[in-house]
Protein backbone atom coordinates (compact mmCIF):
# COMPACT_ATOMS: atom_id res chain seq x y z
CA UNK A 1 -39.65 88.47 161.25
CA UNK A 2 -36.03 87.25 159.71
CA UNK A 3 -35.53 86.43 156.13
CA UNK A 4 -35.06 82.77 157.20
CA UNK A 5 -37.28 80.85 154.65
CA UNK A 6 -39.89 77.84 155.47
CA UNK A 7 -40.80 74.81 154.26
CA UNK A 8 -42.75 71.88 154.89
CA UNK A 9 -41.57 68.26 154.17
CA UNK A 10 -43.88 65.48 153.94
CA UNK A 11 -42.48 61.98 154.56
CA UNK A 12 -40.17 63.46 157.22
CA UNK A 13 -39.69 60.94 159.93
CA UNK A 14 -37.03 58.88 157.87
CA UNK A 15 -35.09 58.69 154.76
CA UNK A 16 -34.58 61.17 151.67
CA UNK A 17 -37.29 63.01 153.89
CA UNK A 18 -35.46 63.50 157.29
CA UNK A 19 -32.05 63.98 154.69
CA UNK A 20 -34.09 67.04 153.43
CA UNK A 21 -35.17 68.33 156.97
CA UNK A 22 -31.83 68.30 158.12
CA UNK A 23 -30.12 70.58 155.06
CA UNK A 24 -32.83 72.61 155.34
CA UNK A 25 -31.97 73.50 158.25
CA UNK A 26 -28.61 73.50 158.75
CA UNK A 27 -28.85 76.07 155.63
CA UNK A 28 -30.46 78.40 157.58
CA UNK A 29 -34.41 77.34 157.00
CA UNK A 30 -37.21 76.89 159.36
CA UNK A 31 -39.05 73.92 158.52
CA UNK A 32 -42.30 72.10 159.22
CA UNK A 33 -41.39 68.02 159.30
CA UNK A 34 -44.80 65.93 158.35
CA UNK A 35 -44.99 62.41 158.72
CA UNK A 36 -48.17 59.74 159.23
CA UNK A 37 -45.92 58.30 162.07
CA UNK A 38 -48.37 55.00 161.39
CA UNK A 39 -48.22 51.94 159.80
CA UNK A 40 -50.02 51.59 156.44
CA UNK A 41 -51.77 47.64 156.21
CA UNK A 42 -51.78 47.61 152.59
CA UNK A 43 -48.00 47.58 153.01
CA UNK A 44 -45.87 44.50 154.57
CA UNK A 45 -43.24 46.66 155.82
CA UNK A 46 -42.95 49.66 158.76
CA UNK A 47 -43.48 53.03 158.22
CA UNK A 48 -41.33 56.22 159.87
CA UNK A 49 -42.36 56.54 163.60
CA UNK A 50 -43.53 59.02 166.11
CA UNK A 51 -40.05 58.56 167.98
CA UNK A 52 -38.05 59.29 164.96
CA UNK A 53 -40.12 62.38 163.75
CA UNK A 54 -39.80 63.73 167.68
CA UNK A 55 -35.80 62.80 167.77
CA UNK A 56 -35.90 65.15 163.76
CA UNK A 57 -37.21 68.00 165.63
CA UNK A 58 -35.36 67.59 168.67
CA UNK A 59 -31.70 67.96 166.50
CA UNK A 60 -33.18 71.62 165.37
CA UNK A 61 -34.73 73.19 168.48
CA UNK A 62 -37.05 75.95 167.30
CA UNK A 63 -36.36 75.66 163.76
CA UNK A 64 -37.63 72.30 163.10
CA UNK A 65 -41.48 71.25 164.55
CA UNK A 66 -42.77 68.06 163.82
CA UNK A 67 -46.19 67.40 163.03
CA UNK A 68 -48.30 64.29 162.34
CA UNK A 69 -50.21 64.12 159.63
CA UNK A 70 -51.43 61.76 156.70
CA UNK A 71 -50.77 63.34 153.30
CA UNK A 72 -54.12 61.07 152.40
CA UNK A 73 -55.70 64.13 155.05
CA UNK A 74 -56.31 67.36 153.26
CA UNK A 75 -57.20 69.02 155.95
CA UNK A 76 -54.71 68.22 158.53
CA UNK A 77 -52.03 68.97 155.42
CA UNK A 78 -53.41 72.52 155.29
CA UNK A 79 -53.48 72.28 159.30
CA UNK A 80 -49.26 72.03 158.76
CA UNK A 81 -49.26 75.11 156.46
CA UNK A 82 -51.18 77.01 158.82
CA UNK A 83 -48.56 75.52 161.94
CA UNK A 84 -45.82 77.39 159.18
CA UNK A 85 -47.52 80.66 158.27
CA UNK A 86 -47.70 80.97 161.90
CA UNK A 87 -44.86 79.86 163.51
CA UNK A 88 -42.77 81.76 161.07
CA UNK A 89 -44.78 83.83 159.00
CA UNK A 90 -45.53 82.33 155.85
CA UNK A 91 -44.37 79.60 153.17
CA UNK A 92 -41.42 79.54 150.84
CA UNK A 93 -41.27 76.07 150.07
CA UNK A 94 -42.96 72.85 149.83
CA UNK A 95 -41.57 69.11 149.47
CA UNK A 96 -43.14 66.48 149.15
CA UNK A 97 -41.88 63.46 150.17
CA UNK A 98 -44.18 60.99 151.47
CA UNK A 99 -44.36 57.51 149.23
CA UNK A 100 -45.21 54.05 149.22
CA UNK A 101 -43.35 50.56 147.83
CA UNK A 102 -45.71 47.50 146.42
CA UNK A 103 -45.23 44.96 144.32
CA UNK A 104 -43.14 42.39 143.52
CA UNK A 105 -45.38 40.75 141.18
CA UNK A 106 -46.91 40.77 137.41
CA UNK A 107 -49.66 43.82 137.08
CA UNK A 108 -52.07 40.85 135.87
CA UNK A 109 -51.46 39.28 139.24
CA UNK A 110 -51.60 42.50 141.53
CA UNK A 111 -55.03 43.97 143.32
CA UNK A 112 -56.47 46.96 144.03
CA UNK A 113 -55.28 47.18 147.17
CA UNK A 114 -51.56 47.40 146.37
CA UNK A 115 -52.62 50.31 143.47
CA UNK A 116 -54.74 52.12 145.56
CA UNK A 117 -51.75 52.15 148.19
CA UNK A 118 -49.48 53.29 145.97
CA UNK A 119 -51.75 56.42 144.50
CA UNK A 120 -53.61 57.49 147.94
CA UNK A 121 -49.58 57.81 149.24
CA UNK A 122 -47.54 58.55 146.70
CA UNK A 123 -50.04 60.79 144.26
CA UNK A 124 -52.72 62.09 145.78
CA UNK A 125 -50.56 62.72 148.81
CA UNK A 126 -48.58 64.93 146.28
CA UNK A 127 -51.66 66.73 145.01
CA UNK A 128 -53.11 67.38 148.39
CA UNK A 129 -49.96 69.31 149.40
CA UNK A 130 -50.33 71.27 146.51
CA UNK A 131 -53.80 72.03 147.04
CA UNK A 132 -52.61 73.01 151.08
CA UNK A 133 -49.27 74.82 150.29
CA UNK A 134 -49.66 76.77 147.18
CA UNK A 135 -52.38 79.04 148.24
CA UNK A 136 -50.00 79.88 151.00
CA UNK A 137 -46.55 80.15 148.50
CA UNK A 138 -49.06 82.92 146.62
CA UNK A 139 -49.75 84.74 149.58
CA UNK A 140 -46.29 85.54 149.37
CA UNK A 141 -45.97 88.94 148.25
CA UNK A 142 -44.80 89.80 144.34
CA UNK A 143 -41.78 89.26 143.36
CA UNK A 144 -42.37 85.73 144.92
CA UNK A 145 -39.60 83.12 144.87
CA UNK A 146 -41.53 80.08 145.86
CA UNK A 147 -40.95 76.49 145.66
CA UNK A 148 -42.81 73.25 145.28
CA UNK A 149 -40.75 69.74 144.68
CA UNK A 150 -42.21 66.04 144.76
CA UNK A 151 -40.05 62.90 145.05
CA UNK A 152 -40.73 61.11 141.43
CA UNK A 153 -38.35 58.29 141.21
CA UNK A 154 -36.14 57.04 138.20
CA UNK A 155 -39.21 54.41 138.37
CA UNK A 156 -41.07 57.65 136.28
CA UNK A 157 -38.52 57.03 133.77
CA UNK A 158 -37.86 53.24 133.41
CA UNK A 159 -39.72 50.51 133.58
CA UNK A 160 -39.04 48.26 136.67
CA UNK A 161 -39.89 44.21 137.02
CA UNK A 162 -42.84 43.21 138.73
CA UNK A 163 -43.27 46.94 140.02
CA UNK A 164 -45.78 48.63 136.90
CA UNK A 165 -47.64 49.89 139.61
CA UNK A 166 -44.66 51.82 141.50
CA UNK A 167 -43.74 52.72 137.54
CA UNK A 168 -47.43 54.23 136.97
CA UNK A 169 -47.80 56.19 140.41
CA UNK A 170 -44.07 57.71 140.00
CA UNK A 171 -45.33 58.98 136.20
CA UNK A 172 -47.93 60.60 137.54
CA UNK A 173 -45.92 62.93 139.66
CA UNK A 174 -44.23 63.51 137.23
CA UNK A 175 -47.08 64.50 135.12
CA UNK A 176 -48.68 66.07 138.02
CA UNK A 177 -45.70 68.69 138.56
CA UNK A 178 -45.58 69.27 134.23
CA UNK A 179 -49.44 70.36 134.91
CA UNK A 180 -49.10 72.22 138.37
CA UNK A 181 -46.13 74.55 136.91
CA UNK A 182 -48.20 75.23 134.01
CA UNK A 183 -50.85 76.64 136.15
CA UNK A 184 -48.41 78.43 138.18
CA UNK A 185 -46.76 80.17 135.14
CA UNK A 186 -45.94 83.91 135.80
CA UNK A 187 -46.74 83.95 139.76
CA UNK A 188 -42.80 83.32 140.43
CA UNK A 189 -43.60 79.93 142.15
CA UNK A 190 -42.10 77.14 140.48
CA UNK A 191 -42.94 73.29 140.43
CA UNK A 192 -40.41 70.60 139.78
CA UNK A 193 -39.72 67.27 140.38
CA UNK A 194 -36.55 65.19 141.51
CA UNK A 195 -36.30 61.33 140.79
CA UNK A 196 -33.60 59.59 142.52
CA UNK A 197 -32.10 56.10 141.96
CA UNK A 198 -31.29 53.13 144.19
CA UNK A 199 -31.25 54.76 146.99
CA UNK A 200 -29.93 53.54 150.83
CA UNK A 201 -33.67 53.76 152.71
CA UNK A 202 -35.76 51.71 154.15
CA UNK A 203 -38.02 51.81 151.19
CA UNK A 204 -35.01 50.35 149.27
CA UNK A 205 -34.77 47.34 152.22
CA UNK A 206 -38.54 46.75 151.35
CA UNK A 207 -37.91 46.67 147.83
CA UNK A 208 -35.21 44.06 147.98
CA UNK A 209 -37.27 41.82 150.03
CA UNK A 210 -40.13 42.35 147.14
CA UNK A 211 -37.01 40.77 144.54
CA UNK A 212 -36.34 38.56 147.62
CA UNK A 213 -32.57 39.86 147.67
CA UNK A 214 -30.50 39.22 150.88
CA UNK A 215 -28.23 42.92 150.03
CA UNK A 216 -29.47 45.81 148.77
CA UNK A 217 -26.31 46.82 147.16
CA UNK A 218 -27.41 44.64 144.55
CA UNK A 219 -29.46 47.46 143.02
CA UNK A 220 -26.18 49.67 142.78
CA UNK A 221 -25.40 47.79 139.14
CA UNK A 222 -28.01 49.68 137.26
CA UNK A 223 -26.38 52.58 137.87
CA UNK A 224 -23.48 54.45 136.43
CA UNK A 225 -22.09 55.56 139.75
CA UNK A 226 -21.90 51.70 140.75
CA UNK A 227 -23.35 52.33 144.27
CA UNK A 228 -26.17 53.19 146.03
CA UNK A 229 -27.07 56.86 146.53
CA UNK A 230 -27.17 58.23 149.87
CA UNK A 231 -30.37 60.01 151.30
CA UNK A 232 -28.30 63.24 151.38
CA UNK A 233 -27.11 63.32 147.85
CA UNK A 234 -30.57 63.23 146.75
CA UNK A 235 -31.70 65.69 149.75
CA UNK A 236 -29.04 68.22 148.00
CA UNK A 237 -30.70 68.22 144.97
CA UNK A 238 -34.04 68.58 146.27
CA UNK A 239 -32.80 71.80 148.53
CA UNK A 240 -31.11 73.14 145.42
CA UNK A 241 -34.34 73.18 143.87
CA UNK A 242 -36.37 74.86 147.19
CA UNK A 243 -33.70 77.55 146.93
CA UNK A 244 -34.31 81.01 145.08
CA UNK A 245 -30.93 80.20 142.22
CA UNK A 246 -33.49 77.77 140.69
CA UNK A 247 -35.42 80.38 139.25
CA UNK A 248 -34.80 78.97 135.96
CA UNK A 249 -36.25 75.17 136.34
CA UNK A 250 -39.99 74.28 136.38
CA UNK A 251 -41.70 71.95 135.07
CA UNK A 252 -39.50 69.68 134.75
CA UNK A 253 -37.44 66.74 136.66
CA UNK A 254 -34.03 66.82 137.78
CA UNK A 255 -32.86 63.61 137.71
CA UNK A 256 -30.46 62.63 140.68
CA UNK A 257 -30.16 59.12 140.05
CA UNK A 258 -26.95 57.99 139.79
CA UNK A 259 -27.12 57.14 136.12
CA UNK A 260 -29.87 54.84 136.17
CA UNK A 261 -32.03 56.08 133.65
CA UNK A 262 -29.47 56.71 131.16
């Protein structure tokens, strides 16, 4: 076996998601790429595809394999550590990627349906890869350099109109990765977080028809950067934190957000 690392990326297809896939990769990792590759119906907007997942892999023959899953699907989450461990021969890193947008109205005026959207994506997706991937990051042998990062959001950080929901869900995993590095303390795995800011996705183009905006470069005022990020400047913060010189951050949440939460 090489000392090429692994990971596996959840919310793959598209996005800050494919943006991590791709340095991954062209840094020398072998990577498993997860998406649903499905339409959610509590959601008025479309979801990463089957076709754009496929065309990922296809950019990084036999260092890159695609697999469809739901992060909502424990089991077929563990399924994709098992595809790493042996396709490559174990698991240095996990990301988690995989998120939601709903709102656009007051939390008095919002229903279950948009909340329940938002946690079964863009929490308890994040849990369930922790449940799947650490047990295979430990199986690493001692001294282990492991790696697990969700995508909060500056959202975890600031409140946003008409999206409390979006707000709540992106606190959690923030709160989530606080609790998971505290179990993890002393195995060498660490657990961070990054939240990024306005960001140039197709989440973003949902979120600006929530605000019913015609450009999405009207988010880039709230930050101090006065643009929109790009899905690889926040990819290069999550690979800095899959990579063994972050040995000294968990925890915590790096904040690659242009300035938006001050």
């Amino acid at each position: 076996m090489s000392d090429a690392r692994t990971a596996v990326v959840t919310g793959a297809a598209r996005g800050i998601g494919a943006a991590v896939v791709r340095r991954l990769a062209a840094s020398g990792w072998r990577v498993v790429a997860v998406d649903r590759c499905a339409d959610d119906p509590r959601v008025p907007y479309p979801l990463g595809t089957r076709g754009e997942l496929a065309a990922l892999a296809a950019e990084h023959p036999g260092t890159v394999v695609d697999v469809v899953a739901d992060v909502q699907d424990l089991p077929a989450l563990r399924d994709a550590v098992a595809t790493a461990e042996e396709r490559f021969g174990g698991l240095d890193a996990a990301v988690a990627g995989a998120a939601l947008m709903a709102g656009g109205r007051p939390l008095w005026e919002s229903d279950d349906t948009e909340w329940d959207a938002l946690f079964d994506v863009g929490v308890h997706g994040v849990a369930n890869l922790a449940r799947a991937a650490v047990p295979a990051l430990l199986r690493r042998p001692e001294p282990r350099e492991g790696r697990f990062v969700a995508l909060a959001s500056a959202a975890a950080h600031h409140g946003l109109w008409h999206l409390a929901g979006y707000n709540a869900a992106k606190h959690a995993v923030a709160g989530l990765i606080r609790g998971l590095a505290t179990d993890l303390r002393g195995t060498g795995v660490c657990a961070t977080a990054v939240s990024p800011g306005s960001t140039r996705t197709d989440m973003l183009t949902a979120t600006a028809r929530l605000y019913d905006l015609a450009d999405i470069r009207e988010f880039a005022r709230h930050q101090l950067v006065d643009r929109l990020l790009e899905p690889d400047e926040v990819a290069a913060a999550v690979c800095f934190l899959c990579s063994p010189e972050s040995s000294a951050i968990t925890g915590t949440v790096l904040h690659a957000d242009g300035g938006f939460a001050g």
